[in-house]
C-alpha atoms as a PDB file:
ATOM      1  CA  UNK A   1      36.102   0.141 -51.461  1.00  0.00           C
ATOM      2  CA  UNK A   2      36.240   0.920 -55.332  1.00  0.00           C
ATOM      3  CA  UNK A   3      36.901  -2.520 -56.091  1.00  0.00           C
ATOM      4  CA  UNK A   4      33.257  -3.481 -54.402  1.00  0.00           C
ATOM      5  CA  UNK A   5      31.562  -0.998 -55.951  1.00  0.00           C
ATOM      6  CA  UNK A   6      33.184  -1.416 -59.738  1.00  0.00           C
ATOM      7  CA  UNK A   7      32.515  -5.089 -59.070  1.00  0.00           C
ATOM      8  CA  UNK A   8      29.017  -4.771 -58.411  1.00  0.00           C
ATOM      9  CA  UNK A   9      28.405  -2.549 -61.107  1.00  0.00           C
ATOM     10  CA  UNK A  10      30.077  -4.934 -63.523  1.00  0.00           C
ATOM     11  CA  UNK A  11      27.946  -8.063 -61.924  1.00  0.00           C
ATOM     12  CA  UNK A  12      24.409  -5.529 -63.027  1.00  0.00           C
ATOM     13  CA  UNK A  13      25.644  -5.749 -66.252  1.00  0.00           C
ATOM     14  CA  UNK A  14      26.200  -8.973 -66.803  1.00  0.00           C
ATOM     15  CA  UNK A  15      22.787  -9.800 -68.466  1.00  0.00           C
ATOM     16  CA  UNK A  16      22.405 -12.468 -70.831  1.00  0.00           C
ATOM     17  CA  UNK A  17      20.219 -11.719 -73.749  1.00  0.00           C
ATOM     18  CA  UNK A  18      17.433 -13.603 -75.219  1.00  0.00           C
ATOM     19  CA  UNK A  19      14.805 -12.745 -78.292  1.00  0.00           C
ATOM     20  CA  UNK A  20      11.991 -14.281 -78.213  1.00  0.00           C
ATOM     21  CA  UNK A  21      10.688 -14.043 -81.779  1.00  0.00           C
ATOM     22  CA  UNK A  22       6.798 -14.688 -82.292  1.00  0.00           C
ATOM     23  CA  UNK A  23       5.348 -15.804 -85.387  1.00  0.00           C
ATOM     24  CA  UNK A  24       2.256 -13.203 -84.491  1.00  0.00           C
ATOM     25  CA  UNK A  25       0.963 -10.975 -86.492  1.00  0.00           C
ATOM     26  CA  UNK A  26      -0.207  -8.681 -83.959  1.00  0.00           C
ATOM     27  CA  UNK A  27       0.225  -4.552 -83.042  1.00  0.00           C
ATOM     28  CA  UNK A  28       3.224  -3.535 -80.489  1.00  0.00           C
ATOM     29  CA  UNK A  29       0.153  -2.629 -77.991  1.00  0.00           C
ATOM     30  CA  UNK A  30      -1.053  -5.981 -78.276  1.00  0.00           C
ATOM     31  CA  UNK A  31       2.453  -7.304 -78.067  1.00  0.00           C
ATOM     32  CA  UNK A  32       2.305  -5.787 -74.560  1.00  0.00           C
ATOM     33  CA  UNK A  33      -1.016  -6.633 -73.667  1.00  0.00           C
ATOM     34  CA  UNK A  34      -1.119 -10.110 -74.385  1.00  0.00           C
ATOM     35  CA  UNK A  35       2.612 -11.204 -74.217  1.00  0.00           C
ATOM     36  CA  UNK A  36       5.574  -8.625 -73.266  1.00  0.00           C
ATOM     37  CA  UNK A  37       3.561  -7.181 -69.567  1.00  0.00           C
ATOM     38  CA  UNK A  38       3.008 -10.536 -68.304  1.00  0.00           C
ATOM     39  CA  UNK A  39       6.216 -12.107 -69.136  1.00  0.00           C
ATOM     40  CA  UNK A  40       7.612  -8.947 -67.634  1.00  0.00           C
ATOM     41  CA  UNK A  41       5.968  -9.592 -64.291  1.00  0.00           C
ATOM     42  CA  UNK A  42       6.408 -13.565 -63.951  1.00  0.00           C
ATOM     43  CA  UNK A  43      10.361 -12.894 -65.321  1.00  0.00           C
ATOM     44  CA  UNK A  44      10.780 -10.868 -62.433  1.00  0.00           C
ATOM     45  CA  UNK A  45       8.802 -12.747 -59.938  1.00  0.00           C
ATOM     46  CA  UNK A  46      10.827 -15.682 -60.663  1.00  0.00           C
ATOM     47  CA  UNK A  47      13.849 -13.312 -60.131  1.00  0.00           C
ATOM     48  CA  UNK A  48      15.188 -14.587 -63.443  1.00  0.00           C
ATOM     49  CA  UNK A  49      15.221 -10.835 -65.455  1.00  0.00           C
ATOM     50  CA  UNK A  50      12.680  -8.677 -67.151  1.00  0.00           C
ATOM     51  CA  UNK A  51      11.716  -7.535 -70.357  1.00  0.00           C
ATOM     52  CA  UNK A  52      13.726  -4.937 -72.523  1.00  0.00           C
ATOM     53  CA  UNK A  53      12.506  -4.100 -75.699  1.00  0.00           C
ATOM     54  CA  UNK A  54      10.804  -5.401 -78.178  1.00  0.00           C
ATOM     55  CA  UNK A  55      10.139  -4.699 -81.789  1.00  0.00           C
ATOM     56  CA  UNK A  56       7.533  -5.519 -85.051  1.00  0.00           C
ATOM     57  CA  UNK A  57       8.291  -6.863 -88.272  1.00  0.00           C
ATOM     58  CA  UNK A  58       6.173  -5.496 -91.197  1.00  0.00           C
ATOM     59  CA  UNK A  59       6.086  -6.744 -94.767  1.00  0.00           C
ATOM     60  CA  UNK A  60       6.184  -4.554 -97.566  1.00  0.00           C
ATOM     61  CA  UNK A  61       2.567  -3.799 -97.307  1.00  0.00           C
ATOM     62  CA  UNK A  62       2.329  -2.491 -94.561  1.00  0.00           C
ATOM     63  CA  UNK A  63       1.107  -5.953 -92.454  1.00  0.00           C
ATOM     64  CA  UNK A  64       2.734  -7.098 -89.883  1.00  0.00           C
ATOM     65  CA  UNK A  65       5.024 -10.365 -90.462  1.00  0.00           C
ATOM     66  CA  UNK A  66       6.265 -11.392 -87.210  1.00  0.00           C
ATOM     67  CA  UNK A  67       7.043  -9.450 -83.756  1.00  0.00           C
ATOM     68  CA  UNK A  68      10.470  -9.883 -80.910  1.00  0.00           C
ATOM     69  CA  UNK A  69      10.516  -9.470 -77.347  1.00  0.00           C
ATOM     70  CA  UNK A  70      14.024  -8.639 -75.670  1.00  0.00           C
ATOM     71  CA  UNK A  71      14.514 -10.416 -73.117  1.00  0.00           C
ATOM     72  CA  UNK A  72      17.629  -9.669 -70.442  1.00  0.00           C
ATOM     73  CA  UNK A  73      18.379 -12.984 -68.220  1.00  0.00           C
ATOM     74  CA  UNK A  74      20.724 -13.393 -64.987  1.00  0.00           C
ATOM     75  CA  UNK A  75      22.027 -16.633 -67.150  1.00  0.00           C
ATOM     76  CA  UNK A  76      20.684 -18.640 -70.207  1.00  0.00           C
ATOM     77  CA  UNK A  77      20.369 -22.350 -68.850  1.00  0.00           C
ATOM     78  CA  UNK A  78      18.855 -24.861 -70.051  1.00  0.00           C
ATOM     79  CA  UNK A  79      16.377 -24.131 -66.529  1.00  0.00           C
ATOM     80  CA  UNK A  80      15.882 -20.203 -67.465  1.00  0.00           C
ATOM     81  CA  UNK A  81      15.457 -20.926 -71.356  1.00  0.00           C
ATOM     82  CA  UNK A  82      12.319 -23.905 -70.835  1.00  0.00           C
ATOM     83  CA  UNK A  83      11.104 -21.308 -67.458  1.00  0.00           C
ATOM     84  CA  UNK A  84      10.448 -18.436 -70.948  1.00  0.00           C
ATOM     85  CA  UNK A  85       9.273 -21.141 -73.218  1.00  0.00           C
ATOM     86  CA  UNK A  86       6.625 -22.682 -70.971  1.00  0.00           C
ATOM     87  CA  UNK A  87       5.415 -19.269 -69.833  1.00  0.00           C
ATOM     88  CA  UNK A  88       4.974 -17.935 -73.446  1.00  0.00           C
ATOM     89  CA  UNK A  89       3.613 -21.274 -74.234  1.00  0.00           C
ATOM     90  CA  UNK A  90       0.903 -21.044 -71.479  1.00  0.00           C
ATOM     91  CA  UNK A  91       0.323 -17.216 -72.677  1.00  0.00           C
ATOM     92  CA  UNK A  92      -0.440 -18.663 -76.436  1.00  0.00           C
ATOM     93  CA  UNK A  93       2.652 -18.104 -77.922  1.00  0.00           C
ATOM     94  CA  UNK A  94       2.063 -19.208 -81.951  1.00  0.00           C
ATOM     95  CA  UNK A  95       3.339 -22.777 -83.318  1.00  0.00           C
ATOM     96  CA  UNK A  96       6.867 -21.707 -85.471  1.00  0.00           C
ATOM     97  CA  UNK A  97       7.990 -18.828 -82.756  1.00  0.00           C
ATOM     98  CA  UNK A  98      11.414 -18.738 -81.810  1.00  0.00           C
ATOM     99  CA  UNK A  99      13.915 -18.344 -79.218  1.00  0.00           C
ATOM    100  CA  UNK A 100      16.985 -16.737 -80.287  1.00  0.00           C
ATOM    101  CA  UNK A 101      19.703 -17.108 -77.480  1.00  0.00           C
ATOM    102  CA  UNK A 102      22.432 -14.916 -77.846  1.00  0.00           C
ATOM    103  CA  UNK A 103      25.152 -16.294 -75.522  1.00  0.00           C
ATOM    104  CA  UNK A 104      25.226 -20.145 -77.451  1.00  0.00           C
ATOM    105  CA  UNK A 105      24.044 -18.694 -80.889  1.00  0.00           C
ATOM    106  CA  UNK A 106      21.274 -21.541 -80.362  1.00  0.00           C
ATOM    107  CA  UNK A 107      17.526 -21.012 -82.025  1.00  0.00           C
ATOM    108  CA  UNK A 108      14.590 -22.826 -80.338  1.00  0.00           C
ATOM    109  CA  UNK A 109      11.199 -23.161 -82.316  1.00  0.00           C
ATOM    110  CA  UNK A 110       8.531 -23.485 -79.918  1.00  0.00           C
ATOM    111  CA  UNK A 111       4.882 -22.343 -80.118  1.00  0.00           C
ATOM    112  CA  UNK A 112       1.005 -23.647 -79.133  1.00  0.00           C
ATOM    113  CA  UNK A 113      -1.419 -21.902 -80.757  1.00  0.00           C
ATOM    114  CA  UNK A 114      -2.252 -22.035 -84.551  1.00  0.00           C
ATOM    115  CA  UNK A 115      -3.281 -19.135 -86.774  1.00  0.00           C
ATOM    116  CA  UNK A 116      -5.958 -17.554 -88.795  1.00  0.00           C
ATOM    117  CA  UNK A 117      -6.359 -14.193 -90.439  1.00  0.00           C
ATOM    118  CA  UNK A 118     -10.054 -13.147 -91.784  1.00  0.00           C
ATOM    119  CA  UNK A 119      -9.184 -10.230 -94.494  1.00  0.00           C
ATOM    120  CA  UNK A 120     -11.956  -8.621 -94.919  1.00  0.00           C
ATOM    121  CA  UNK A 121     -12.598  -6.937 -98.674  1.00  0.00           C
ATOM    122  CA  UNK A 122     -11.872  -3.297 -98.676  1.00  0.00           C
ATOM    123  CA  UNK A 123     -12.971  -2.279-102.121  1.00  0.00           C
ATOM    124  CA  UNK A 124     -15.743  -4.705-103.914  1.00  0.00           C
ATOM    125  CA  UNK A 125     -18.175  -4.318-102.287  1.00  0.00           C
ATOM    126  CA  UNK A 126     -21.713  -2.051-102.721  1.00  0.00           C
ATOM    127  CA  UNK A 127     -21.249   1.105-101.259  1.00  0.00           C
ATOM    128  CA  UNK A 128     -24.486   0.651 -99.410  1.00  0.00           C
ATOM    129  CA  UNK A 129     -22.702  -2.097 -97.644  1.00  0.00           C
ATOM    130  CA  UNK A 130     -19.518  -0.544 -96.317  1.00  0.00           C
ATOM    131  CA  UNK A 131     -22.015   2.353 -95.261  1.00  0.00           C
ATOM    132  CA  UNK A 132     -24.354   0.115 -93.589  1.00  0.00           C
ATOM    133  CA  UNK A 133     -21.989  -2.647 -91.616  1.00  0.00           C
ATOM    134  CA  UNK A 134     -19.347  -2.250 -89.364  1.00  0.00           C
ATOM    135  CA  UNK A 135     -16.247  -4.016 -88.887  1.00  0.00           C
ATOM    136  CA  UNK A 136     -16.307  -3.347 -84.889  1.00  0.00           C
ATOM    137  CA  UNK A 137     -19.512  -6.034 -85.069  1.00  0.00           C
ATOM    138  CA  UNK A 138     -17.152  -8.688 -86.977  1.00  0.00           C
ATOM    139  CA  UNK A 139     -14.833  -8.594 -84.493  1.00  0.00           C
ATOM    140  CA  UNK A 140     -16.579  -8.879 -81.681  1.00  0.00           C
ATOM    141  CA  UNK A 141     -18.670 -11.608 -82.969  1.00  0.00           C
ATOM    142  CA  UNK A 142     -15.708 -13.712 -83.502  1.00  0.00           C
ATOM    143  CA  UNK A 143     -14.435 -13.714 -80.203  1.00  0.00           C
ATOM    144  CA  UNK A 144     -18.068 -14.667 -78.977  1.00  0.00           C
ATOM    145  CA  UNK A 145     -17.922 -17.246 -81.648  1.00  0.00           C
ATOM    146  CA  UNK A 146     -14.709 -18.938 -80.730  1.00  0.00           C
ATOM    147  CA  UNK A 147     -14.991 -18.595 -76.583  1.00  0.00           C
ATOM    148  CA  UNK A 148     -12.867 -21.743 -75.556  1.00  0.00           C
ATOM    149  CA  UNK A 149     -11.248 -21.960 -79.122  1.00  0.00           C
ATOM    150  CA  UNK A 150      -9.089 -19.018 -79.484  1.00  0.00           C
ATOM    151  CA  UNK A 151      -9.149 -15.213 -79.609  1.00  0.00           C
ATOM    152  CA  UNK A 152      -8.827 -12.318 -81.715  1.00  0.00           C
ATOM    153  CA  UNK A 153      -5.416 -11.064 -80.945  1.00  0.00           C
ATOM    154  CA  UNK A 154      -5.129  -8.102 -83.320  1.00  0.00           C
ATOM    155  CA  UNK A 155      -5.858  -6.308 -86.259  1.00  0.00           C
ATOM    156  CA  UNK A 156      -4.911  -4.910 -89.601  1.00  0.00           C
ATOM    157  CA  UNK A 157      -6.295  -1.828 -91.790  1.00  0.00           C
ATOM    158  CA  UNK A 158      -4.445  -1.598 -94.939  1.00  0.00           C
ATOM    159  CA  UNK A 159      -5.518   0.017 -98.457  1.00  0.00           C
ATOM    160  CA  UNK A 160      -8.080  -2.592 -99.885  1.00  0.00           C
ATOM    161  CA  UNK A 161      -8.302  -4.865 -96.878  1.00  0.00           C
ATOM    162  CA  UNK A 162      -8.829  -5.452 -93.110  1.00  0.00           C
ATOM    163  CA  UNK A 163      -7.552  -8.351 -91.328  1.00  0.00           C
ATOM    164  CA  UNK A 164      -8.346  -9.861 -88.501  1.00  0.00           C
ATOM    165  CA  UNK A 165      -6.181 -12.390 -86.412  1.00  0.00           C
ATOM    166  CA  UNK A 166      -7.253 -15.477 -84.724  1.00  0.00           C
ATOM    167  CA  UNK A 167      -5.403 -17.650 -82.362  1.00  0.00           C
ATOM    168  CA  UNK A 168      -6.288 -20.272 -80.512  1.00  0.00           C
ATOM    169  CA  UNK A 169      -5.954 -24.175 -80.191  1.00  0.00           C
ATOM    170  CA  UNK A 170      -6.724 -25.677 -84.114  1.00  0.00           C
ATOM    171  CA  UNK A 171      -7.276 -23.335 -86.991  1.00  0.00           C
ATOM    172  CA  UNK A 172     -10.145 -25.858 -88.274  1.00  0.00           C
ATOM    173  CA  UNK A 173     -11.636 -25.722 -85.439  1.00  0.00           C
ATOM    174  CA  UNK A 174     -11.629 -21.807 -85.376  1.00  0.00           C
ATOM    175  CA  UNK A 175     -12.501 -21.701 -88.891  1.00  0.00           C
ATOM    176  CA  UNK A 176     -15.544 -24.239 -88.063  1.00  0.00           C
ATOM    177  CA  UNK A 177     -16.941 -21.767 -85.368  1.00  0.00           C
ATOM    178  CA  UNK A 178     -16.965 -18.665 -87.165  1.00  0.00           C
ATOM    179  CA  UNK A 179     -17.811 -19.762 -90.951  1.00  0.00           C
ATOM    180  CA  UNK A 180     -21.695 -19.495 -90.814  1.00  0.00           C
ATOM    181  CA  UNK A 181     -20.862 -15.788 -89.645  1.00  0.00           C
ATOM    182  CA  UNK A 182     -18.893 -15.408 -92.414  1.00  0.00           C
ATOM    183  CA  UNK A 183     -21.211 -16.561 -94.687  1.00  0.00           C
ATOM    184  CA  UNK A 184     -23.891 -14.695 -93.457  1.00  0.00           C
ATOM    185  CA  UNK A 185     -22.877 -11.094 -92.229  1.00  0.00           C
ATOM    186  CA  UNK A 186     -22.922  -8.810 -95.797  1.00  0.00           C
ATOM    187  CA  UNK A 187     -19.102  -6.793 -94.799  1.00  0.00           C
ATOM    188  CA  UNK A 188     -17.668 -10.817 -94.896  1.00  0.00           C
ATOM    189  CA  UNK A 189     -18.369 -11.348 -98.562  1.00  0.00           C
ATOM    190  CA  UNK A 190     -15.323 -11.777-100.530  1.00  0.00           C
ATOM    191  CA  UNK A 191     -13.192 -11.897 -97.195  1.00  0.00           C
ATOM    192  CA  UNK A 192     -10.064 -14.191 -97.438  1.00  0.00           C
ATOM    193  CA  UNK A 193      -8.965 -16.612 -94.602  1.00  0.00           C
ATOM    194  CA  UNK A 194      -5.548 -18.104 -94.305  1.00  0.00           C
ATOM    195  CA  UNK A 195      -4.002 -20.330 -91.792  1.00  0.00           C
ATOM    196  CA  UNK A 196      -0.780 -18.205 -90.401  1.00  0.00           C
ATOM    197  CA  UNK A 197       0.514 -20.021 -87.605  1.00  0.00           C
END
């Protein structure tokens, strides 16, 4: 009778782990939102595992480099590992990501979706400008502007700037649909753009 139940308690254990490491540069509620929650739900629909964790990478600014997802697996196949990269893949999951599989030591790059921040300038502007505009209209109008391109996935305030990031299927094409906005809304002068995925 102990033998069953030490067995079975050993067998609950036995996880495999994964990371799933996304080159996003997005918040840990965002994470959640747009990646860890529904990989959570089809990983355990599929009866494969579930989410465990997950963490964010900042630089030394303050800006967030990169962010993991934990992943706990029944086994890490070849059929489990392409099951998480399709799925992630189908939920956007940036070009240059990686899966990190723990068992084999082996890294995967995967990834769809190409990248674009908009940082928006924090400090050289006229005063009458920052008072006047409002960064809540600049992101909004960008994910009207690039409906069937991409989306904004999250953003950034730090000192002297605030970023926002893009994802979605080409980063010329995103950068196409919203550059007449930036040229013509006063809070974009000076902004920055950089492809980041």
């Amino acid at each position: 009778m102990f033998g069953n139940l030490f067995k079975k308690k050993k067998q609950e254990t036995n996880w495999h782990y994964i990371v799933a490491q996304l080159n996003a540069k997005i918040q840990p509620m965002h994470r959640g939102e747009f990646f860890e929650d529904p990989l959570d739900v089809e990983l355990k629909k599929l009866s494969i595992g579930q989410v465990s964790g997950g963490g964010t990478m900042q630089d030394p600014n303050g800006e967030i480099a990169y962010c993991d997802i934990e992943i706990q697996v029944h086994d890490s196949s070849e059929e489990t590992v392409k099951k998480i990269i399709s799925y992630l893949e189908k939920l956007g999951a940036p070009k240059k990501s990686k899966l990190k599989i723990e068992y084999t030591g082996e890294e995967i790059e995967f990834g769809v979706a190409e990248g674009l921040a908009v940082y928006l300038n924090g400090t050289e502007l006229d005063a009458e400008i920052y008072q006047n505009c409002d960064s809540n209209v600049v992101y909004s109008e960008f994910d009207k502007l690039l409906s069937g391109e991409g989306r904004v996935l999250s953003y950034w305030q730090g000192n002297t700037e605030t970023a926002f990031y893009l994802y979605g299927k080409t980063y010329v094409e995103m950068n196409a649909k919203i550059s007449d906005f930036l040229g013509s809304y006063p809070l974009c002068q000076k902004c920055r753009v950089a492809q980041i995925a």
